[in-house]
PDB file of N, CA and C in Angstrom:
ATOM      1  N   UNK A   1       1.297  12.892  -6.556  1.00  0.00           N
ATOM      2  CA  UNK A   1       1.025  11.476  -6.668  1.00  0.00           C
ATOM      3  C   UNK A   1      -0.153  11.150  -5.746  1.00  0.00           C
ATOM      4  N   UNK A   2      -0.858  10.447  -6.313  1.00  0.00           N
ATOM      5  CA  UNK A   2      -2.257   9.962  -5.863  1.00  0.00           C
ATOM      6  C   UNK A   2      -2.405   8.712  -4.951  1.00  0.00           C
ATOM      7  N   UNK A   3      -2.737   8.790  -3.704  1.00  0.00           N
ATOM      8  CA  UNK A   3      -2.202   7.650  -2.649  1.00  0.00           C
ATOM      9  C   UNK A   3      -3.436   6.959  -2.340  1.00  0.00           C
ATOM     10  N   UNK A   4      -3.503   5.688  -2.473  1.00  0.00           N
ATOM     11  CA  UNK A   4      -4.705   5.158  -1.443  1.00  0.00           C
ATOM     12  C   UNK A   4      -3.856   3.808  -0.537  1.00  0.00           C
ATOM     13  N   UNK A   5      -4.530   4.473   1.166  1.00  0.00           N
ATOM     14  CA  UNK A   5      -3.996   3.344   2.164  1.00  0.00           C
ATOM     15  C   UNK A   5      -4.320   2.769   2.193  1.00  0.00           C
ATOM     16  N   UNK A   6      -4.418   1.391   2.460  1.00  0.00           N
ATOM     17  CA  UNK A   6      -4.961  -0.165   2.964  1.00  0.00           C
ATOM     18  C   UNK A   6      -4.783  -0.486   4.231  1.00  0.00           C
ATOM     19  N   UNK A   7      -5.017  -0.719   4.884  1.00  0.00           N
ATOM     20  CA  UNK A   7      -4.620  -1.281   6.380  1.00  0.00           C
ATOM     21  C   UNK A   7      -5.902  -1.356   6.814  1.00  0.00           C
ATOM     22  N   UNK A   8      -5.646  -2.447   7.933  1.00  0.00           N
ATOM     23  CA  UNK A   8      -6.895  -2.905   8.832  1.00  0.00           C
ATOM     24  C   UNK A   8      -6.679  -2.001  10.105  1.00  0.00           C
ATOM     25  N   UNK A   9      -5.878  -1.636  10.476  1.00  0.00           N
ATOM     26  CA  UNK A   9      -5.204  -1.271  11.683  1.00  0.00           C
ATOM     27  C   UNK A   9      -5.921   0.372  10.971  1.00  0.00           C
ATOM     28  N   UNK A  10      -6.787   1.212  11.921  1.00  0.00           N
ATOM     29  CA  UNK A  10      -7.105   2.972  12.031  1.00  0.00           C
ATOM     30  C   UNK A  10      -5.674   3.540  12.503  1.00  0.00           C
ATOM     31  N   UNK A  11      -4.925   3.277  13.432  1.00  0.00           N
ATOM     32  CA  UNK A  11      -4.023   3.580  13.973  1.00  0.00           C
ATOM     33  C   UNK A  11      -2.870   3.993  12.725  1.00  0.00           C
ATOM     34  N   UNK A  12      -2.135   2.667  11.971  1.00  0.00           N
ATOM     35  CA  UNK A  12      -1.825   2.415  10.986  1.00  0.00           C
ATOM     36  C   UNK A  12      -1.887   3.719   9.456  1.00  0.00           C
ATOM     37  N   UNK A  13      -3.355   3.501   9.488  1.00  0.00           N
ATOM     38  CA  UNK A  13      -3.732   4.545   8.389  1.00  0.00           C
ATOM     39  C   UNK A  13      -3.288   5.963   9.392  1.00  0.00           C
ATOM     40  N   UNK A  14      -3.555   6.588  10.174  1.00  0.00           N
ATOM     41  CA  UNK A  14      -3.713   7.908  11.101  1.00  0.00           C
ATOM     42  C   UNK A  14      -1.955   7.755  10.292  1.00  0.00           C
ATOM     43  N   UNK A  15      -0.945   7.094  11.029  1.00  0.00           N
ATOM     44  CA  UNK A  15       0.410   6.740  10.702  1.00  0.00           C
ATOM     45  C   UNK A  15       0.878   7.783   9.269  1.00  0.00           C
ATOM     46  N   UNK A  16       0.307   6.970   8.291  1.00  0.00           N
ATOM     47  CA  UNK A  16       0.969   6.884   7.424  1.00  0.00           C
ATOM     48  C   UNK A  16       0.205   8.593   6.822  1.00  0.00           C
ATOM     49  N   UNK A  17      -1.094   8.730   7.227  1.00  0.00           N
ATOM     50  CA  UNK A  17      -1.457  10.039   6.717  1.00  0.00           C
ATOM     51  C   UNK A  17      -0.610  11.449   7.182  1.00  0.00           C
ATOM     52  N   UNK A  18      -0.361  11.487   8.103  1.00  0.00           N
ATOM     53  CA  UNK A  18       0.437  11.939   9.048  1.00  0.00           C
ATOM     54  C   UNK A  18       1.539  11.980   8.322  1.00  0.00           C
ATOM     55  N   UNK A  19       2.192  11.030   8.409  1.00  0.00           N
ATOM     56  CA  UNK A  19       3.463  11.174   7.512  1.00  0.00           C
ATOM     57  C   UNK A  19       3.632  11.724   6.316  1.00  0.00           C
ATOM     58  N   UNK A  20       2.721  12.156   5.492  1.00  0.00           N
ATOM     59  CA  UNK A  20       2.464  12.250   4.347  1.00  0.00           C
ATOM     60  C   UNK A  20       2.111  13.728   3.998  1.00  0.00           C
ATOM     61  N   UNK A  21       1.349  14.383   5.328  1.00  0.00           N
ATOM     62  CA  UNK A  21       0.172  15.430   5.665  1.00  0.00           C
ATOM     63  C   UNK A  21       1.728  16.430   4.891  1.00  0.00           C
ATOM     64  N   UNK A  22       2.667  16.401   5.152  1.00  0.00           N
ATOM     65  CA  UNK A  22       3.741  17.499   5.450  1.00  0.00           C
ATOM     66  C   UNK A  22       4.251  17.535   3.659  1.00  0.00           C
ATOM     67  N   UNK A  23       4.194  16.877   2.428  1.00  0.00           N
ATOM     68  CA  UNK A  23       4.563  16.196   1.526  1.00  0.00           C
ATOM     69  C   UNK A  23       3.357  16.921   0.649  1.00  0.00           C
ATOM     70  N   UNK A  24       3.369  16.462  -0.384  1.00  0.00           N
ATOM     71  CA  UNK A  24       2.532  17.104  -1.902  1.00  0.00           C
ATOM     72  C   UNK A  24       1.813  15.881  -2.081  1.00  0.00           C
ATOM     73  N   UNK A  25       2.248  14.947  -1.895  1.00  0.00           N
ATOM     74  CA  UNK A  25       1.526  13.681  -1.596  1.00  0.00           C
ATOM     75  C   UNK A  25      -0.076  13.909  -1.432  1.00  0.00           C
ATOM     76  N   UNK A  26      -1.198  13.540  -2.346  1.00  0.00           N
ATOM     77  CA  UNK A  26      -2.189  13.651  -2.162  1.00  0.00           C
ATOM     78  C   UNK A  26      -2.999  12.280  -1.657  1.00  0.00           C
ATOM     79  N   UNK A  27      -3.531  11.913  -0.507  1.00  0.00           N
ATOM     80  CA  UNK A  27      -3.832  10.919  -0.152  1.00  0.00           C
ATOM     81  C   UNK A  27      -5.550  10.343  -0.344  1.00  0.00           C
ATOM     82  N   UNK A  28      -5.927   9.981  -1.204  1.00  0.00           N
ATOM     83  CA  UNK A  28      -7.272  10.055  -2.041  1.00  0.00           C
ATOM     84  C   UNK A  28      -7.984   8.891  -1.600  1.00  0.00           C
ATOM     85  N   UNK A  29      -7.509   8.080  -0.675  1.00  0.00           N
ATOM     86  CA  UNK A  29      -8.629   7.598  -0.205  1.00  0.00           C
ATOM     87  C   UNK A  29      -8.018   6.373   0.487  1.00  0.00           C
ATOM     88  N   UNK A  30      -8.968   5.716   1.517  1.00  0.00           N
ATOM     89  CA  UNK A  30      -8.296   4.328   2.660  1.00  0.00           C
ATOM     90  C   UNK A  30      -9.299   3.088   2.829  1.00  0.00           C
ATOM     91  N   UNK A  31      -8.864   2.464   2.661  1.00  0.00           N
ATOM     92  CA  UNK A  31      -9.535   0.782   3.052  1.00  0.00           C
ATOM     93  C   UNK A  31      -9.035   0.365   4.406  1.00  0.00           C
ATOM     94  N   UNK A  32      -9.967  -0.300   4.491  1.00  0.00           N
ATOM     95  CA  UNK A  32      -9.522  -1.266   5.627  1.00  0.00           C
ATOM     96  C   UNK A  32      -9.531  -2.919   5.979  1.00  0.00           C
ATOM     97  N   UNK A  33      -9.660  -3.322   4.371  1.00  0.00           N
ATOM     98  CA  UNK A  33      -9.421  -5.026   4.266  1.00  0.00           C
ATOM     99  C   UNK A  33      -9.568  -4.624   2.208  1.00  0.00           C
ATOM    100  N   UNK A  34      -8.715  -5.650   1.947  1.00  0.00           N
ATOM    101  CA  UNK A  34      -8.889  -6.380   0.688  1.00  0.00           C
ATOM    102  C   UNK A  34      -9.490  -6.246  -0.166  1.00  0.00           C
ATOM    103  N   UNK A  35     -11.343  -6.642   0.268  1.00  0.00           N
ATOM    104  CA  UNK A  35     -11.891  -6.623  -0.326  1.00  0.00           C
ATOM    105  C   UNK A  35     -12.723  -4.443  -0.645  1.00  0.00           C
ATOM    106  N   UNK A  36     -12.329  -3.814   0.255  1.00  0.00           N
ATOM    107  CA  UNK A  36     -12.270  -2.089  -0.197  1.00  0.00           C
ATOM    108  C   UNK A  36     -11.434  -1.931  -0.896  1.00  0.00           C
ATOM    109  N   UNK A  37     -10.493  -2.294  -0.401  1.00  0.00           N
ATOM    110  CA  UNK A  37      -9.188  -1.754  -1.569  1.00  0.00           C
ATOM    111  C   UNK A  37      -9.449  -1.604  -3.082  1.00  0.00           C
ATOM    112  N   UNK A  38     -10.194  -3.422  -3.137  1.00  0.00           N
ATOM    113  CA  UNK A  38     -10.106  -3.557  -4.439  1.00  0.00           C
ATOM    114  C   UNK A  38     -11.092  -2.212  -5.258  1.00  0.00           C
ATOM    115  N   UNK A  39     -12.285  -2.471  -4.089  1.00  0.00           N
ATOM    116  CA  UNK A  39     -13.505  -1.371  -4.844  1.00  0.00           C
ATOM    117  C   UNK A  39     -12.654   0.103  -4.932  1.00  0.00           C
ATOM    118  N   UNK A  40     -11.952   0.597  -4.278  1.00  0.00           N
ATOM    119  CA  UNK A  40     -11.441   2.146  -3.890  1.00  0.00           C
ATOM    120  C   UNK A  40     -10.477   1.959  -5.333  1.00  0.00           C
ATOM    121  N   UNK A  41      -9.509   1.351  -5.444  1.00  0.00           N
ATOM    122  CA  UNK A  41      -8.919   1.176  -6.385  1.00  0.00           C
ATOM    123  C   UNK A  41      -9.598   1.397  -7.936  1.00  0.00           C
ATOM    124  N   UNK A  42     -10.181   0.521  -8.076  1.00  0.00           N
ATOM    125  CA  UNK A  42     -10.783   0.515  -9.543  1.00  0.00           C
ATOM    126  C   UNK A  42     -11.864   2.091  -9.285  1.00  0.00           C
ATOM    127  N   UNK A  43     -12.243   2.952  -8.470  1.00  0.00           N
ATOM    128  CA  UNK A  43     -13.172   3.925  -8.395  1.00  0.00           C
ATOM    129  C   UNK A  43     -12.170   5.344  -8.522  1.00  0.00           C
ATOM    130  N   UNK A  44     -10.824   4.959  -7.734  1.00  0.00           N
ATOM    131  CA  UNK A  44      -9.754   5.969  -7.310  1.00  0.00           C
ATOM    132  C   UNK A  44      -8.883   6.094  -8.679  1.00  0.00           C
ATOM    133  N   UNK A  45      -8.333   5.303  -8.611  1.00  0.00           N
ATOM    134  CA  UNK A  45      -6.935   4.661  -9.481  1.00  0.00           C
ATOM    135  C   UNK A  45      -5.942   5.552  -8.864  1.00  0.00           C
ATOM    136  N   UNK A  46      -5.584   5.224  -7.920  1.00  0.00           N
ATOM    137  CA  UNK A  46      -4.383   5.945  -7.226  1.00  0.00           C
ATOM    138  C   UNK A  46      -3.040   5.835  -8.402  1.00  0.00           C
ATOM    139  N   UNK A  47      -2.513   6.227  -8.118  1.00  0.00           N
ATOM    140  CA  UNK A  47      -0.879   5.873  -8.220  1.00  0.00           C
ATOM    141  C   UNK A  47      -0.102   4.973  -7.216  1.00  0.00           C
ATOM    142  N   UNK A  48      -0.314   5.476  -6.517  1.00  0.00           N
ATOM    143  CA  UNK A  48       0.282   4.296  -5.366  1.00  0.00           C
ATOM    144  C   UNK A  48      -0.702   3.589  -4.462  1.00  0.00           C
ATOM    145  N   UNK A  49      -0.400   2.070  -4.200  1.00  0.00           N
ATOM    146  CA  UNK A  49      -1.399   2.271  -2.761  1.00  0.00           C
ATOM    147  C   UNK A  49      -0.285   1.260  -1.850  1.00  0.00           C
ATOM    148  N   UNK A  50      -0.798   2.062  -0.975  1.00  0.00           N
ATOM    149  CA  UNK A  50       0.054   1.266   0.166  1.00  0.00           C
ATOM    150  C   UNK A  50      -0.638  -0.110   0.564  1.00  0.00           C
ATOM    151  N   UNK A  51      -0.241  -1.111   1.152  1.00  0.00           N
ATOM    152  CA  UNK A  51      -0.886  -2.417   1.444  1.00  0.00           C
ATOM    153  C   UNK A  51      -0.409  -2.953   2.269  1.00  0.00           C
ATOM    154  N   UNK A  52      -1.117  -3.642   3.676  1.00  0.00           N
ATOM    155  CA  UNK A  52      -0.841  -4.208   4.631  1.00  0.00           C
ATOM    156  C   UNK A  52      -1.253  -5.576   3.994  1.00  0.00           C
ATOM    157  N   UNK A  53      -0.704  -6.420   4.432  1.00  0.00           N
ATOM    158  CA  UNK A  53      -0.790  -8.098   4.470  1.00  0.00           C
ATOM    159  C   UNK A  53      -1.910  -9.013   4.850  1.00  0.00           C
ATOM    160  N   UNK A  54      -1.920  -8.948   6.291  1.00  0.00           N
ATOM    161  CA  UNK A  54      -2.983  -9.147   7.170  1.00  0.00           C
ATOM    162  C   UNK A  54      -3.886  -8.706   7.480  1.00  0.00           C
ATOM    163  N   UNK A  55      -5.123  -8.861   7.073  1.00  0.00           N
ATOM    164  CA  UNK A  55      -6.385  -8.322   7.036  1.00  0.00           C
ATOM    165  C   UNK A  55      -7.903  -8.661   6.553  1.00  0.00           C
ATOM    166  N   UNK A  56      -8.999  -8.879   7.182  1.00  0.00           N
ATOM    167  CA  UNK A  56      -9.623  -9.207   7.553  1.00  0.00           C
ATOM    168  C   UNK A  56     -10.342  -9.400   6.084  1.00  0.00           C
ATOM    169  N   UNK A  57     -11.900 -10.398   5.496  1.00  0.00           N
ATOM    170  CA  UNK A  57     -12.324 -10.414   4.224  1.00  0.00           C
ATOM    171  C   UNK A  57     -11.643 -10.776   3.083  1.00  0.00           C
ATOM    172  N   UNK A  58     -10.415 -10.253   3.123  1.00  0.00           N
ATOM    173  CA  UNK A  58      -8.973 -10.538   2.022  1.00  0.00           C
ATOM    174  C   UNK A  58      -8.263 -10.012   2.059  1.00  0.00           C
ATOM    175  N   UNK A  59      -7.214 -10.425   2.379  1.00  0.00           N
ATOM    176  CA  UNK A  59      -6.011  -9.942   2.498  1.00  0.00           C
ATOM    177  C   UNK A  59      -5.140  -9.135   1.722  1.00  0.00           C
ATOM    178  N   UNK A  60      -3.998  -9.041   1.744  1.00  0.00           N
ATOM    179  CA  UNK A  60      -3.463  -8.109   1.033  1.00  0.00           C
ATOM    180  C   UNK A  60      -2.355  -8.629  -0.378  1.00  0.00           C
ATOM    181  N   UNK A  61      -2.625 -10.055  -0.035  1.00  0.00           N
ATOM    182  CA  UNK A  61      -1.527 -10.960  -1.362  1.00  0.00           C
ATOM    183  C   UNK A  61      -2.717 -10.692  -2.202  1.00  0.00           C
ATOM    184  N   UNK A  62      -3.978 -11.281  -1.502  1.00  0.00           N
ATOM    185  CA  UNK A  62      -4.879 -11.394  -3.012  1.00  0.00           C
ATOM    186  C   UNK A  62      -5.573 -10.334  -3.120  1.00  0.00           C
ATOM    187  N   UNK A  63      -5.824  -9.106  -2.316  1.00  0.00           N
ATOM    188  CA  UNK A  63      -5.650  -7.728  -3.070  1.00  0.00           C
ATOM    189  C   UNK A  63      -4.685  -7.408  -4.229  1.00  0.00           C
ATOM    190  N   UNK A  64      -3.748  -7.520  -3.807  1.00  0.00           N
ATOM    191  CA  UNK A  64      -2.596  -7.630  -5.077  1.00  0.00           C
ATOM    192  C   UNK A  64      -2.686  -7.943  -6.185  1.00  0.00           C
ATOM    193  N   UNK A  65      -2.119  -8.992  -5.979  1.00  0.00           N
ATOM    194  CA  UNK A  65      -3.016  -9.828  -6.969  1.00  0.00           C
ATOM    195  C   UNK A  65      -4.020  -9.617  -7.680  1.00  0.00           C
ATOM    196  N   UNK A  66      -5.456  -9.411  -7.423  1.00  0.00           N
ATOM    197  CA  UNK A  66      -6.266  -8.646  -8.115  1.00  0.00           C
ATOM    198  C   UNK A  66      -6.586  -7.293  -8.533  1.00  0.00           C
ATOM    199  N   UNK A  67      -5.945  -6.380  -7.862  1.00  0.00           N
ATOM    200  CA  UNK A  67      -5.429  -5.127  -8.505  1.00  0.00           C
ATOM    201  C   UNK A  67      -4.419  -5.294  -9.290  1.00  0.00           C
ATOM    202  N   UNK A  68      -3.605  -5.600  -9.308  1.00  0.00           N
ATOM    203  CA  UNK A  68      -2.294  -6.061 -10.670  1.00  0.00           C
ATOM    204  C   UNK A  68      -3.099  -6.795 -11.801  1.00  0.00           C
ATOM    205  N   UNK A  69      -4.296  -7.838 -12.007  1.00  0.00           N
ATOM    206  CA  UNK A  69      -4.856  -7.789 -12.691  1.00  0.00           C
ATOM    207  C   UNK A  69      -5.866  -7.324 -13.300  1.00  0.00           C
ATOM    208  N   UNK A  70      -6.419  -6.167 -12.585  1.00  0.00           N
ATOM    209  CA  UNK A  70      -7.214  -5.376 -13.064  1.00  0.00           C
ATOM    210  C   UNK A  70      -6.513  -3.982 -13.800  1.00  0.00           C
ATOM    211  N   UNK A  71      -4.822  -3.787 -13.486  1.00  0.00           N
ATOM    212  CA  UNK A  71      -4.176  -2.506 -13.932  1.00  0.00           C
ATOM    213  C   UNK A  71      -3.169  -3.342 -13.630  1.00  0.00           C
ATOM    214  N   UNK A  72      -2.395  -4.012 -14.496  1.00  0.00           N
ATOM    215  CA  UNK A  72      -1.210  -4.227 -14.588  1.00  0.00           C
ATOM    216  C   UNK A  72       0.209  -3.148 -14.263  1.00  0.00           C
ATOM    217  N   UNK A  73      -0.377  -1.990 -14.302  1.00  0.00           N
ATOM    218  CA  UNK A  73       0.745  -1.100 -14.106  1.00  0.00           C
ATOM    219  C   UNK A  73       0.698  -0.470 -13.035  1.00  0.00           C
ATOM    220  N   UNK A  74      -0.607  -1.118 -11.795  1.00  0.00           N
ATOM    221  CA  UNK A  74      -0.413  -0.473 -10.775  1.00  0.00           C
ATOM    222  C   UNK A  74       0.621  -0.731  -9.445  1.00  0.00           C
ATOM    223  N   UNK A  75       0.939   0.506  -9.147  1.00  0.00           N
ATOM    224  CA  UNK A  75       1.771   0.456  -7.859  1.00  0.00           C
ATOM    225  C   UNK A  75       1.500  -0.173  -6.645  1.00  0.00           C
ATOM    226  N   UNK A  76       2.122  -1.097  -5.837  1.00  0.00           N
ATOM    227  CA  UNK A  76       1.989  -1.079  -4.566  1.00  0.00           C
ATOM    228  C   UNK A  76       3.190  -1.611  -4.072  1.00  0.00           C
ATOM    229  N   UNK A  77       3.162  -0.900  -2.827  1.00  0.00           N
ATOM    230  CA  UNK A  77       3.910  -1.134  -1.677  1.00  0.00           C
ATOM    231  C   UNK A  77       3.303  -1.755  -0.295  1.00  0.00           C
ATOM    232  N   UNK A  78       3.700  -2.953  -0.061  1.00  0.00           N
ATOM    233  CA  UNK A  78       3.740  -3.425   0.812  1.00  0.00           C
ATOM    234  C   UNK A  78       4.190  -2.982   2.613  1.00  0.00           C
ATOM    235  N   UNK A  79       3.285  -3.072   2.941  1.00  0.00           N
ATOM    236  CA  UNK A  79       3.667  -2.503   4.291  1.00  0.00           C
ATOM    237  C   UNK A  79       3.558  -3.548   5.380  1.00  0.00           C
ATOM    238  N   UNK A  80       4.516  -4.265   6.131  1.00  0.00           N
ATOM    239  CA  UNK A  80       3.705  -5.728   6.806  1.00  0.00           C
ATOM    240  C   UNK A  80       5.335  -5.670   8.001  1.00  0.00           C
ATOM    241  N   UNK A  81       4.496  -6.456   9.336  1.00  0.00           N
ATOM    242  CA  UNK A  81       5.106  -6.825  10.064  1.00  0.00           C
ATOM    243  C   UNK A  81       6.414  -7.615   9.826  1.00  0.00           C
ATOM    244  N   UNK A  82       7.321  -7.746  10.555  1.00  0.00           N
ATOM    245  CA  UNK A  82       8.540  -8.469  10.167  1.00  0.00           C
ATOM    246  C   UNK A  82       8.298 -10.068  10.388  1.00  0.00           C
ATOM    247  N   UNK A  83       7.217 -10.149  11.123  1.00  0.00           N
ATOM    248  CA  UNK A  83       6.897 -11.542  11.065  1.00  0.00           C
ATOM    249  C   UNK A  83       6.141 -12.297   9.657  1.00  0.00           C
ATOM    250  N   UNK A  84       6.441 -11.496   8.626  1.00  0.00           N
ATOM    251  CA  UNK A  84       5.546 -11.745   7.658  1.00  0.00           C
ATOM    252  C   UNK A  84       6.218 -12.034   6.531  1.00  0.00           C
ATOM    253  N   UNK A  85       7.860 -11.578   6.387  1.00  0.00           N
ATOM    254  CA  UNK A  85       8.005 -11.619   5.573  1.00  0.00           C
ATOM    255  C   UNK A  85       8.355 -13.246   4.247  1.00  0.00           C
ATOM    256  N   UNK A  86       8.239 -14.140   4.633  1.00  0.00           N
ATOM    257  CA  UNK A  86       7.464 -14.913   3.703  1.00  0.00           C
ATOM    258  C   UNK A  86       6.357 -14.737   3.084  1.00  0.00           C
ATOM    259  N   UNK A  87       5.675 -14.036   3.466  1.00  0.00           N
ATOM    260  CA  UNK A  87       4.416 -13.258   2.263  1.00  0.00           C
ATOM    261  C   UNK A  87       4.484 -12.056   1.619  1.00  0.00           C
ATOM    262  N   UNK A  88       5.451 -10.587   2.186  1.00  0.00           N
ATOM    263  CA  UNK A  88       6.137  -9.873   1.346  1.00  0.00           C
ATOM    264  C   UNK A  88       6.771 -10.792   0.355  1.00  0.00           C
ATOM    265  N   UNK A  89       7.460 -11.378   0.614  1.00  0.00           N
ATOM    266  CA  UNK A  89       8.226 -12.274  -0.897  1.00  0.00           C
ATOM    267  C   UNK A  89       7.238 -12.615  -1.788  1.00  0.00           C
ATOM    268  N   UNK A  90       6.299 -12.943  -1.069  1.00  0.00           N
ATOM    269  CA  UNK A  90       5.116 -13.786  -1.986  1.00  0.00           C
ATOM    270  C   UNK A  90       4.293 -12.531  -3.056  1.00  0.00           C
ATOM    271  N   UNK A  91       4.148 -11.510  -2.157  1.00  0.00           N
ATOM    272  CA  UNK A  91       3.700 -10.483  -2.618  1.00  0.00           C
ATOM    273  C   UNK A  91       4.563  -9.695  -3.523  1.00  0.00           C
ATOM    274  N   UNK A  92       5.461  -9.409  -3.445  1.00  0.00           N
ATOM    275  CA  UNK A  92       6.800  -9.319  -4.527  1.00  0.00           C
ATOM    276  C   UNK A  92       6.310  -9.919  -6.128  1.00  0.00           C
ATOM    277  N   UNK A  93       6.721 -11.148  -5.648  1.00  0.00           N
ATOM    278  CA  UNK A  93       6.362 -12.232  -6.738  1.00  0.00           C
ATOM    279  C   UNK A  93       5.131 -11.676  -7.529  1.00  0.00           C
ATOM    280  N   UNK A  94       4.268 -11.291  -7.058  1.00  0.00           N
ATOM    281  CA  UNK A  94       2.100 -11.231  -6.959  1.00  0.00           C
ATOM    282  C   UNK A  94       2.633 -10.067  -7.955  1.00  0.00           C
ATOM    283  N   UNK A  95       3.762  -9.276  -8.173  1.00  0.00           N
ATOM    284  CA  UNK A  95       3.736  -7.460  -8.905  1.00  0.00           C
ATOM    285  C   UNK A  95       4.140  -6.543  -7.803  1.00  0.00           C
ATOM    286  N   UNK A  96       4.029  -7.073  -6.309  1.00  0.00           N
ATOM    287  CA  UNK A  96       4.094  -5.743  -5.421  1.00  0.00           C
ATOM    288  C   UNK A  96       5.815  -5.020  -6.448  1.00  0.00           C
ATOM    289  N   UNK A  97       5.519  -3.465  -5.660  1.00  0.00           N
ATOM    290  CA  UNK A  97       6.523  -2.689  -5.882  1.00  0.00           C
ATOM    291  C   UNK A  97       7.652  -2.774  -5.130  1.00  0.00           C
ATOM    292  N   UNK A  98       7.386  -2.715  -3.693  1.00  0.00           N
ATOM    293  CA  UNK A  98       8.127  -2.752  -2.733  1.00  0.00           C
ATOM    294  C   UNK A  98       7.643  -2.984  -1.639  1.00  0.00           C
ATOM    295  N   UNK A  99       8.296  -3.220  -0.245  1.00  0.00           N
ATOM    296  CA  UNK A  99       7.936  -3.619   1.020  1.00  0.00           C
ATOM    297  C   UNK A  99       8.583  -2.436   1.876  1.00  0.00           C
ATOM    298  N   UNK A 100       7.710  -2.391   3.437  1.00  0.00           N
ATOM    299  CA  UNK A 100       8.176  -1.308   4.177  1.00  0.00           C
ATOM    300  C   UNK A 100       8.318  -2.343   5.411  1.00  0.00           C
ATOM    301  N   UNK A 101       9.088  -2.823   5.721  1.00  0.00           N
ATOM    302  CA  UNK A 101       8.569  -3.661   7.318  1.00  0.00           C
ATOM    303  C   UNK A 101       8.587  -2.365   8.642  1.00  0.00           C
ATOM    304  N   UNK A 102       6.956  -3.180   9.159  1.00  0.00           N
ATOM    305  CA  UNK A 102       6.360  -2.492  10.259  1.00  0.00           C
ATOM    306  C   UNK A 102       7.148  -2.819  11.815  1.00  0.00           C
ATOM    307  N   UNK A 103       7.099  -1.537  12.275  1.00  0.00           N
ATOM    308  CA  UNK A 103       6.695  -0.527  12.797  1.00  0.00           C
ATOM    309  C   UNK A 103       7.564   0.762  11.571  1.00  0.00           C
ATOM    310  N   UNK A 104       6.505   1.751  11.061  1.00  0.00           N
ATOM    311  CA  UNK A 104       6.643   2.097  10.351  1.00  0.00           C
ATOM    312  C   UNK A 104       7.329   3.331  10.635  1.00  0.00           C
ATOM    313  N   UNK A 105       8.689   3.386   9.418  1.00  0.00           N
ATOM    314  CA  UNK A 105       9.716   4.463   9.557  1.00  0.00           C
ATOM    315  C   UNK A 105       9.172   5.433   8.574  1.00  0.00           C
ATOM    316  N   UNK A 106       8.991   7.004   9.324  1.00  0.00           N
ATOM    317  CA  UNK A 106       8.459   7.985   8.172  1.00  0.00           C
ATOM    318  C   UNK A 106       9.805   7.890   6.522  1.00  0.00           C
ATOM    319  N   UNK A 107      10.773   8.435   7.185  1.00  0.00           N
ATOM    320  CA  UNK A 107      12.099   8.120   6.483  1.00  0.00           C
ATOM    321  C   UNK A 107      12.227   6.863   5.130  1.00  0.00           C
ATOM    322  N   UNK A 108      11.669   5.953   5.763  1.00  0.00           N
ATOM    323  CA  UNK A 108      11.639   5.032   4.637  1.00  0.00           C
ATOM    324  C   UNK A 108      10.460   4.813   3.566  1.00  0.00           C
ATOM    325  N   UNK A 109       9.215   4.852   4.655  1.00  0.00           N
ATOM    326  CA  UNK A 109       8.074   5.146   3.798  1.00  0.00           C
ATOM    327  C   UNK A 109       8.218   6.491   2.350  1.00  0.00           C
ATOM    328  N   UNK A 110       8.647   7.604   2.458  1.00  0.00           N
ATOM    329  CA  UNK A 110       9.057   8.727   2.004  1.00  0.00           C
ATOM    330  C   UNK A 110       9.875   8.386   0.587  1.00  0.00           C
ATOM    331  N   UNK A 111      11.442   7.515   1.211  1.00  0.00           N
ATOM    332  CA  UNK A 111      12.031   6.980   0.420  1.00  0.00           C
ATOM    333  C   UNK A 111      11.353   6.193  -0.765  1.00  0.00           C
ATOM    334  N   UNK A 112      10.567   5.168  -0.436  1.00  0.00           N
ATOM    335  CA  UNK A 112       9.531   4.226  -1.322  1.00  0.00           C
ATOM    336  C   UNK A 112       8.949   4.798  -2.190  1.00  0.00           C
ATOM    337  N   UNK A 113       8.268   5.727  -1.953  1.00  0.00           N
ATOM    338  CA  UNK A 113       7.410   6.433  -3.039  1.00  0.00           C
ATOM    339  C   UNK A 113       8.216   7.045  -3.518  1.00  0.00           C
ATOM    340  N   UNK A 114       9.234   7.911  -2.941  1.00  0.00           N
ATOM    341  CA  UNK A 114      10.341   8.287  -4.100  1.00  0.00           C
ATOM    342  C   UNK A 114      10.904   7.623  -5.374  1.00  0.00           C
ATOM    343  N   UNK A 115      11.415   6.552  -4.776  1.00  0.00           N
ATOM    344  CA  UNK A 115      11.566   5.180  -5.749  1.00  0.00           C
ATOM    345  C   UNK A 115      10.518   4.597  -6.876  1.00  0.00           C
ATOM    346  N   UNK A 116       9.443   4.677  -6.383  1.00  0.00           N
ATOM    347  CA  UNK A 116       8.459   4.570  -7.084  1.00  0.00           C
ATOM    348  C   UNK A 116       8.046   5.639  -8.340  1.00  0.00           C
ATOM    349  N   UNK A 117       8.346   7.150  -7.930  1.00  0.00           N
ATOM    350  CA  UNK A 117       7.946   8.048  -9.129  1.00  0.00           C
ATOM    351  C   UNK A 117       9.266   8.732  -8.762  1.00  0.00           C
ATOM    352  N   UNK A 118      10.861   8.536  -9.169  1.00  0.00           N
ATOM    353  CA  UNK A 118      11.512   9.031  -9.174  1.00  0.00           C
ATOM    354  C   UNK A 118      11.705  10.790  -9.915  1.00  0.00           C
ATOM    355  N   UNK A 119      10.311  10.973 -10.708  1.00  0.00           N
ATOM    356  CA  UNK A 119      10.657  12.474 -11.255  1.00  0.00           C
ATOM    357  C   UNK A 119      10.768  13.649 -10.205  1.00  0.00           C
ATOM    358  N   UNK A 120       9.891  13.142  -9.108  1.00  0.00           N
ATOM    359  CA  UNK A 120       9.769  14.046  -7.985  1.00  0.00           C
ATOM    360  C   UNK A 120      10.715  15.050  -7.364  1.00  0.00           C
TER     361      UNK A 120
END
């Protein structure tokens, strides 16, 4: 499965690659606001992309949002602070797939994408 990260946070991305490094998980490429995503996305077409909330240029609802209308069938998972979650909901709503609340658990992250392409 074909991954692209989102996050504003380097730290964040290091995180989740890491977590992943050990997995079949191929991680094809990272943004760091909204408005990359969108370009990496339509250039990538991941399978999954992970998505932080908060972030700089555009955020991550209306990333959503505009990746769900550019590929209706694309994946994302939400990744966002617990102070946020009134905009996970929102993002829910937007097509997201699922939410991970941050500080990020390898364990659950793992789980998500499982959920996501259950043939695995």
């Amino acid at each position: 499965m074909k991954i692209l990260i989102v996050d504003d946070a380097a730290f964040m991305r290091m995180v989740i690659r890491r977590t992943l490094a050990t997995t079949d998980y191929e991680i094809v490429g990272e943004a760091a606001d909204g408005e990359q995503a969108i370009i990496e996305y339509k250039k990538l077409m991941p399978d999954v992309v992970t998505m932080d909330i908060t972030m700089p240029n555009k955020d991550g609802l209306a990333a959503t949002k505009e990746i769900r209308a550019f590929d209706p069938k694309a994946k994302i998972l939400i990744c966002s602070a617990m102070g946020q979650m009134a905009m996970v909901k929102d993002a829910i709503l937007l097509g997201a797939f699922d939410f991970i609340v941050k500080p990020l658990d390898p364990e659950r992250l793992l789980a998500a994408l499982h959920k996501m392409n259950p043939k695995r």
